[in-house]
Protein backbone atom coordinates (compact mmCIF):
# COMPACT_ATOMS: atom_id res chain seq x y z
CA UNK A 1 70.41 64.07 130.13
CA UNK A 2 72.79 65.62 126.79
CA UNK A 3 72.98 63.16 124.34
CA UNK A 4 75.02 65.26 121.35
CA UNK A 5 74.61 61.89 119.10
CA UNK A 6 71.06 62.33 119.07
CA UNK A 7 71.06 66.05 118.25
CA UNK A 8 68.58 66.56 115.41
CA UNK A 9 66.25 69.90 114.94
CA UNK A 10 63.16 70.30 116.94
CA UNK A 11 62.08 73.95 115.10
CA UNK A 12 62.73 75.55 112.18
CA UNK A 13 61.21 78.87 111.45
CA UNK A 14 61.58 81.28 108.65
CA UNK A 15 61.83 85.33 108.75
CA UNK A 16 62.35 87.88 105.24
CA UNK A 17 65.53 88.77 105.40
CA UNK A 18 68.84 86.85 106.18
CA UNK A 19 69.71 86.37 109.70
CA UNK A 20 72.75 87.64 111.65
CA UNK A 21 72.46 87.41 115.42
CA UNK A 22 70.51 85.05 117.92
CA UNK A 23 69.75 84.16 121.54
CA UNK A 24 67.35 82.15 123.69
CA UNK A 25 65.85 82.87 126.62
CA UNK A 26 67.66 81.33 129.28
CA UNK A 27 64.43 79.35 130.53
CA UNK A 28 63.84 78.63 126.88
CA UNK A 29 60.62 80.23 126.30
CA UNK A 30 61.31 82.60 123.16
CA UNK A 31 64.42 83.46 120.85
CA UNK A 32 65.65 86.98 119.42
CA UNK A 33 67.19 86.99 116.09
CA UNK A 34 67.94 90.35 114.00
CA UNK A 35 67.74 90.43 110.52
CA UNK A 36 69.72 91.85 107.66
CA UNK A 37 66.90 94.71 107.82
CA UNK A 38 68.16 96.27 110.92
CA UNK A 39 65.13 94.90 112.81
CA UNK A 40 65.10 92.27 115.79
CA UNK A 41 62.25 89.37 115.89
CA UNK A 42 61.11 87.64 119.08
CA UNK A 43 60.24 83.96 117.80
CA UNK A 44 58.16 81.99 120.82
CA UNK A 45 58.70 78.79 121.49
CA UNK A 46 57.13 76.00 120.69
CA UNK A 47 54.33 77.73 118.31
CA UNK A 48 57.05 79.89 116.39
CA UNK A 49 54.82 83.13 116.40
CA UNK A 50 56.93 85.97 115.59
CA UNK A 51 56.88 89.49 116.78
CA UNK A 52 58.65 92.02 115.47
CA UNK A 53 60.49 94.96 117.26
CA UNK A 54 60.13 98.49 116.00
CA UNK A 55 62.86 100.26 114.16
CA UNK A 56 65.38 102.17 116.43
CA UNK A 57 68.95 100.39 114.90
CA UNK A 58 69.81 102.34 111.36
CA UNK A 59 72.24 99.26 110.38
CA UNK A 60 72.64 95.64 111.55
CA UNK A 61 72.60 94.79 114.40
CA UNK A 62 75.26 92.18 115.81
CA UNK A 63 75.48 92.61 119.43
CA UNK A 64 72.45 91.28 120.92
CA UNK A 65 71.58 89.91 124.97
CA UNK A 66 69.34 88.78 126.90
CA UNK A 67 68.96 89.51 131.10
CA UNK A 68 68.59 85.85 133.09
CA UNK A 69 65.38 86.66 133.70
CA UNK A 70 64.07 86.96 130.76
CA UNK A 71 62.79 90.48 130.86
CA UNK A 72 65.12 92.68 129.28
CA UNK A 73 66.83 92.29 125.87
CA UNK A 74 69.97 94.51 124.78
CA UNK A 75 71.48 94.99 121.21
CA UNK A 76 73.84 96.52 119.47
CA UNK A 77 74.06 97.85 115.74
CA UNK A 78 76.46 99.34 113.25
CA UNK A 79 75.29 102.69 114.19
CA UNK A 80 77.24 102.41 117.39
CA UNK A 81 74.15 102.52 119.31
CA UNK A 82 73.12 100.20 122.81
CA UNK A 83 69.36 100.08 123.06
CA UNK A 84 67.58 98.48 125.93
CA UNK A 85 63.89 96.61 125.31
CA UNK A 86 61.24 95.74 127.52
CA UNK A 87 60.57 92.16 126.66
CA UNK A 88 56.95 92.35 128.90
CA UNK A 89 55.56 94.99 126.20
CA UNK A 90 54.00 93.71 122.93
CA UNK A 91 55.77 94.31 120.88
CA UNK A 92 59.00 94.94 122.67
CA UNK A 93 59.27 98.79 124.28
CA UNK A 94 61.91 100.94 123.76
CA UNK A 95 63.65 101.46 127.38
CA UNK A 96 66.32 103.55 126.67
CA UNK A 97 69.33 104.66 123.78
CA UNK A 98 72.61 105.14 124.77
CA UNK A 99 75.25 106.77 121.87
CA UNK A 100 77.88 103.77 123.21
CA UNK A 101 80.42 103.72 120.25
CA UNK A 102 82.04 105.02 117.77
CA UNK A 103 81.05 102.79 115.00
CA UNK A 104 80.00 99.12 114.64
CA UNK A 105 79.15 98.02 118.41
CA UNK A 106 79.81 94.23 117.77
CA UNK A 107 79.27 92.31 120.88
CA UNK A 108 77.48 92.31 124.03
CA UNK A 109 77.12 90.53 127.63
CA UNK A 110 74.93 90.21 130.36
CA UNK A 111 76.47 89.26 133.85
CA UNK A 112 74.98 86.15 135.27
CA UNK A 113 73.55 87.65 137.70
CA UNK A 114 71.69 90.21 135.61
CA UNK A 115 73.37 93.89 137.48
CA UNK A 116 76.28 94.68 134.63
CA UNK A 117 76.27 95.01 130.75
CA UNK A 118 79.52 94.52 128.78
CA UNK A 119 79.80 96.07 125.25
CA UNK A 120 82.89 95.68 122.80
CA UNK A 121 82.95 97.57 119.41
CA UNK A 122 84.99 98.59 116.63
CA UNK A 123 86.50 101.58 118.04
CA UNK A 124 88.59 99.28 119.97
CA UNK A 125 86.58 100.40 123.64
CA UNK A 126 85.07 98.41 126.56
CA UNK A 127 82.26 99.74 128.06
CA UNK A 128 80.46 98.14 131.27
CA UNK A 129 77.22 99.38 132.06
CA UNK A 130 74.87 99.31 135.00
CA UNK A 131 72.05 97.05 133.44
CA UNK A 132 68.94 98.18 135.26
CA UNK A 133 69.93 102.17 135.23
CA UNK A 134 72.15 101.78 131.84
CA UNK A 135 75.16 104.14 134.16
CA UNK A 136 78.12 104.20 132.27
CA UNK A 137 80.63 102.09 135.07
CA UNK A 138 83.95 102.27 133.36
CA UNK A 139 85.54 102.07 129.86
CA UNK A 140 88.98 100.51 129.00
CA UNK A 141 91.24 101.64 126.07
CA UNK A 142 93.69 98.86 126.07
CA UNK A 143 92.93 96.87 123.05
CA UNK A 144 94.81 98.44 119.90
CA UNK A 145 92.13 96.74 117.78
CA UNK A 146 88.37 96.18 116.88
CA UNK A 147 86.70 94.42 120.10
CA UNK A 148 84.59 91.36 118.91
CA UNK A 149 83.87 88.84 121.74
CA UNK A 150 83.09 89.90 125.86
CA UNK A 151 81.84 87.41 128.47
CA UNK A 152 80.95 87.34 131.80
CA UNK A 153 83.06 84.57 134.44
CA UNK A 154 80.00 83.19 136.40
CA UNK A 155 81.19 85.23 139.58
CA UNK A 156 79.88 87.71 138.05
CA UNK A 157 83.21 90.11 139.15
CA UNK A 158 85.31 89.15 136.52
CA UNK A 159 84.68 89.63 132.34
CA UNK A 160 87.17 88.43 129.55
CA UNK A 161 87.50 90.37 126.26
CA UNK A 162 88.92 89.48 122.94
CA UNK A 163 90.38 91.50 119.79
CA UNK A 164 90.76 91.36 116.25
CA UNK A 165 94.64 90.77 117.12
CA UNK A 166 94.08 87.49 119.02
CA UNK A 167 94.54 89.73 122.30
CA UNK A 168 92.42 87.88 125.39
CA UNK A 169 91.94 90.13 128.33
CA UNK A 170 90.89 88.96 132.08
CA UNK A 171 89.41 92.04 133.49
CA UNK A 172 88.00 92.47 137.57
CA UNK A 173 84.59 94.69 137.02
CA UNK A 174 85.35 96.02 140.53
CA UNK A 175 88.78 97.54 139.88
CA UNK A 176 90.85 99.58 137.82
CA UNK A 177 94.14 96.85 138.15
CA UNK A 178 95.70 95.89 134.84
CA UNK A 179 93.81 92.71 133.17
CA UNK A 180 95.46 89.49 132.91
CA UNK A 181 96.70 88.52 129.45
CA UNK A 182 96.23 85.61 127.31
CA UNK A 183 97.71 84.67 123.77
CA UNK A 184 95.22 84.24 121.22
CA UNK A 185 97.52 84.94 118.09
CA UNK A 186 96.79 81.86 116.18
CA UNK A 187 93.82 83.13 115.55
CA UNK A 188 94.55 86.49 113.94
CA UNK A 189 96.77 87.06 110.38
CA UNK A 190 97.60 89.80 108.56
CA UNK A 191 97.51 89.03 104.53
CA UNK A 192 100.15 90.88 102.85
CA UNK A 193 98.95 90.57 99.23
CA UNK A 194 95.09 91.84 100.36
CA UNK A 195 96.78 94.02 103.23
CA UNK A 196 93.93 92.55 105.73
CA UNK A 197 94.12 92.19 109.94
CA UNK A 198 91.78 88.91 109.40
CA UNK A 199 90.33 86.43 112.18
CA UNK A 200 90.75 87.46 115.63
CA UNK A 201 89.10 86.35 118.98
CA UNK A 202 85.36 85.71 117.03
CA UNK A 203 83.82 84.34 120.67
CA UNK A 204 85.18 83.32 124.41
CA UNK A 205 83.58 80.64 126.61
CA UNK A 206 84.10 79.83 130.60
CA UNK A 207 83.42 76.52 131.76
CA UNK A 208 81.25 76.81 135.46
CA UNK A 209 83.85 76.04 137.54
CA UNK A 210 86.00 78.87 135.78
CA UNK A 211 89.44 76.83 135.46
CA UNK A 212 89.09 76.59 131.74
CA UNK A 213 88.19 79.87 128.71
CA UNK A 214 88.02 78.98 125.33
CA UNK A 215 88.47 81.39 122.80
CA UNK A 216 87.49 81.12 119.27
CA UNK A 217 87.91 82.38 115.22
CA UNK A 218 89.62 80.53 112.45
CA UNK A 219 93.00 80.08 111.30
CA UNK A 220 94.39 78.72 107.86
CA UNK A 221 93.39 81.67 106.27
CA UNK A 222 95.34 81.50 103.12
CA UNK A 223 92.68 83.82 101.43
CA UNK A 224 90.90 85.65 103.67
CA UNK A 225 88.65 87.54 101.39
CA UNK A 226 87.85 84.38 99.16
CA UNK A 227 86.73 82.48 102.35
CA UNK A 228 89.24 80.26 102.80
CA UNK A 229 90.11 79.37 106.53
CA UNK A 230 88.68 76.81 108.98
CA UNK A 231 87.61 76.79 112.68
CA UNK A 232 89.70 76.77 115.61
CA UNK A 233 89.19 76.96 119.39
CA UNK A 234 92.11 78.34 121.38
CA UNK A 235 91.27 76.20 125.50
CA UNK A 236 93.06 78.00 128.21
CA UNK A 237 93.85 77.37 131.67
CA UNK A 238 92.96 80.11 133.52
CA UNK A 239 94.73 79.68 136.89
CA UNK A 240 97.99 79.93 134.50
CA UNK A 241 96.95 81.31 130.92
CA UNK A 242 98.71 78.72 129.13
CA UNK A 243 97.22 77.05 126.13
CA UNK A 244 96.06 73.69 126.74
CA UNK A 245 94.53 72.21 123.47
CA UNK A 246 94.04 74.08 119.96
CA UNK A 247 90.79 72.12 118.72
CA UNK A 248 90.14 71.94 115.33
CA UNK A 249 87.47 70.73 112.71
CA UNK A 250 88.55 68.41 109.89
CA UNK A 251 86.57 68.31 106.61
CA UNK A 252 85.65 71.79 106.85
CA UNK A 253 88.12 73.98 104.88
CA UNK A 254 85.71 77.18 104.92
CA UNK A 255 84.63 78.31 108.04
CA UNK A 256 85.12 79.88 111.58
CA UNK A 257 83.77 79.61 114.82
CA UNK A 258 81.03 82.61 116.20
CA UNK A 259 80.29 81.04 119.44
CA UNK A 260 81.49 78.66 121.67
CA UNK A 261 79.57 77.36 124.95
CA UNK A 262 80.70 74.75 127.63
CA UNK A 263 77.60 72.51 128.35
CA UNK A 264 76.64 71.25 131.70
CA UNK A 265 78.24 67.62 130.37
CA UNK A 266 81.71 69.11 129.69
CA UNK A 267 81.42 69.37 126.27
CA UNK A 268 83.00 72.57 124.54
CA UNK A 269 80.42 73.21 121.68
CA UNK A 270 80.66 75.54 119.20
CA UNK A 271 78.86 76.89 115.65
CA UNK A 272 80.61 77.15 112.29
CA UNK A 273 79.37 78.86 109.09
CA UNK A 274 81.56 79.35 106.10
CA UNK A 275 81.56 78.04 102.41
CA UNK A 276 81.63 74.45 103.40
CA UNK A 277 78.18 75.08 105.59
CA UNK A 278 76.71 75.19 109.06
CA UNK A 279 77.99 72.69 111.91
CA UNK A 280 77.59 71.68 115.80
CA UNK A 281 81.15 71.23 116.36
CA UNK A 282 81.70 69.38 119.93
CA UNK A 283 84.92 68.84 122.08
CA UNK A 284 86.21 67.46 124.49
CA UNK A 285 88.94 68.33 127.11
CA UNK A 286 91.87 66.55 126.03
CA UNK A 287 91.16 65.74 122.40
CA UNK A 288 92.30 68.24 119.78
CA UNK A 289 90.18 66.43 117.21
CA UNK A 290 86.07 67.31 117.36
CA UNK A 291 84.06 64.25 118.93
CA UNK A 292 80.81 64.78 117.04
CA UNK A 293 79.86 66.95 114.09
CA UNK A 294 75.64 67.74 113.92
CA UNK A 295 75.72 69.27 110.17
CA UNK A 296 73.28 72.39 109.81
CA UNK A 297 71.14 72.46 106.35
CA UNK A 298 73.03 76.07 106.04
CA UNK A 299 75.54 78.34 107.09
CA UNK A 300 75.16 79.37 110.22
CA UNK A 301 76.22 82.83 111.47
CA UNK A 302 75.31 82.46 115.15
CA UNK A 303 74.55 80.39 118.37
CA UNK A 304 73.13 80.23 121.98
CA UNK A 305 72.18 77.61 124.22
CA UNK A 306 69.92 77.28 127.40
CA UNK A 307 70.88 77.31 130.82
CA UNK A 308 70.54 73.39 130.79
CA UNK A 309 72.11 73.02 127.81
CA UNK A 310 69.13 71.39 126.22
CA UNK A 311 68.19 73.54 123.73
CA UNK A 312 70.65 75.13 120.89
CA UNK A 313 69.17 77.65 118.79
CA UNK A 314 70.94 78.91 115.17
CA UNK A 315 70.53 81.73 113.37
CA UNK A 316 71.12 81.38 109.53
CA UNK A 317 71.88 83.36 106.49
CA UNK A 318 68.92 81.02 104.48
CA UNK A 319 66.76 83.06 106.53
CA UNK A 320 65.93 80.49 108.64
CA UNK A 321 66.30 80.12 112.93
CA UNK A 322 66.59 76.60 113.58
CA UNK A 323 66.48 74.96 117.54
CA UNK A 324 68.57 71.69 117.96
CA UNK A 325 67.89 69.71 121.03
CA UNK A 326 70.81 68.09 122.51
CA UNK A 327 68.26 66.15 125.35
């Protein structure tokens, strides 16, 4: 059973360079982090050995995914390039390289049922991709800005997409019909004395029985460049796109949210890193206000969590991947 009172850290493992992106095998049997180096690391679990991928990215990498089986890992880099691994090789084989962007490709999904692959990147674009043949499927053009969050509805059919603008976008896979809108504005501003777009949709979440999506960034962002902001989580209903709650984080006046993940308890947890730190931020349905806040010992930049919700694994810009159990 989840007990997020008794979350404390289980692993902590350290790599050379700063850490930007992370996620844990499904069955929770390894993590893959990528560094400020361009490389990716493969971190077992519980031993910690590392193994390090060979150099194909030319820039960081921030998209990064991992197949439900466990066998295939996909990520993304500033050099607008979508590179599929063999996770059975050791180290990790090259499968193939697909030119998928122009510039930073900044987030990636895997469909539930391991057939599609989602990218979103600066350009603006949404690409889905056969996963096992890495066929280009479709692309859509509709956001006017940089695309930072996709994810997968568990039916596998459906995929929602978020912009820099706050734009959400419910999208069927199987069609070319318009996508169904949601509001995310509160989480985008424009500065006009540092003339910035700043925020945006950072990370979207679907709860299993798809009624609810939660979309989050940061708002308050009275000085975006100086770091000034704090989290917030946007919870929709899906069935009529209207916002339900807008949960927020008090005490923490620098940060934002880079993931957000319903557990199988019904708890909305997500990860913040700013200047005030690294936290575990959980909700609940109903309740603007967080329920329990697990402090990190650094910023955090990233999060995933297992298919049982057991294990939470953080990358962090200390250098450090840390695993909190929530069991």
């Amino acid at each position: 059973m989840l007990d997020i009172q008794k979350a404390r850290i289980v692993h902590d493992w350290t790599y050379e360079r700063p850490l930007l992106a992370a996620r844990i095998d499904p069955q929770g049997q390894f993590v893959i982090t990528s560094g400020e180096n361009g490389l990716l690391q493969k971190f077992s679990i519980p031993a910690g050995e590392v193994q390090v991928f060979p150099q194909v990215h030319q820039s960081w990498i921030q998209g990064l995914a991992i197949d439900p089986a466990g066998k295939i890992a996909v990520s993304g880099g500033g050099d607008g390039k979508i590179v599929w691994w063999d996770l059975s090789s050791s180290p990790p084989a090259v499968i193939r390289t697909v030119d998928a962007h122009q510039g930073w490709v900044r987030t990636l999904a895997i469909s539930p049922d391991g057939r599609l692959l989602a990218s979103g990147g600066y350009d603006a674009k949404v690409h889905l991709f056969e996963l096992g043949s890495g066929q280009l499927i479709r692309t859509w053009t509709d956001h006017a800005m940089n695309v930072y969050a996709v994810r997968f509805f568990p039916d596998n059919r459906r995929l929602a997409t978020g912009d820099l603008k706050g734009v959400i976008a419910i999208r069927d896979c199987e069609s070319d019909q318009p996508p169904v809108s949601l509001d995310g504005a509160p989480l985008h501003s424009f500065n006009e004395g540092q003339k910035v777009n700043f925020g945006g949709v950072r990370c979207l979440a679907i709860d299993p029985q798809m009624q609810y999506l939660a979309a989050g960034g940061l708002h308050k962002s009275s000085n975006p460049l100086g770091a000034v902001h704090e989290p917030l989580a946007l919870q929709f209903s899906i069935a009529d796109q209207k916002l339900l709650h807008s949960h927020v984080a008090e005490g923490i006046p620098g940060g934002g949210l880079w993931n957000l993940h319903y557990l199988p308890d019904g708890h909305l947890l997500g990860v913040s890193g700013g200047s005030t730190g690294g936290f575990l931020l959980f909700w609940k349905l109903g309740q603007d206000l967080t329920v329990h806040k697990f402090q990190l010992p650094a910023l955090a930049r990233d999060m995933d969590v297992t298919t049982n919700g057991q294990l939470v694994v953080t990358s962090h810009h200390d250098r450090h991947v840390r695993i909190t159990t929530l069991a």
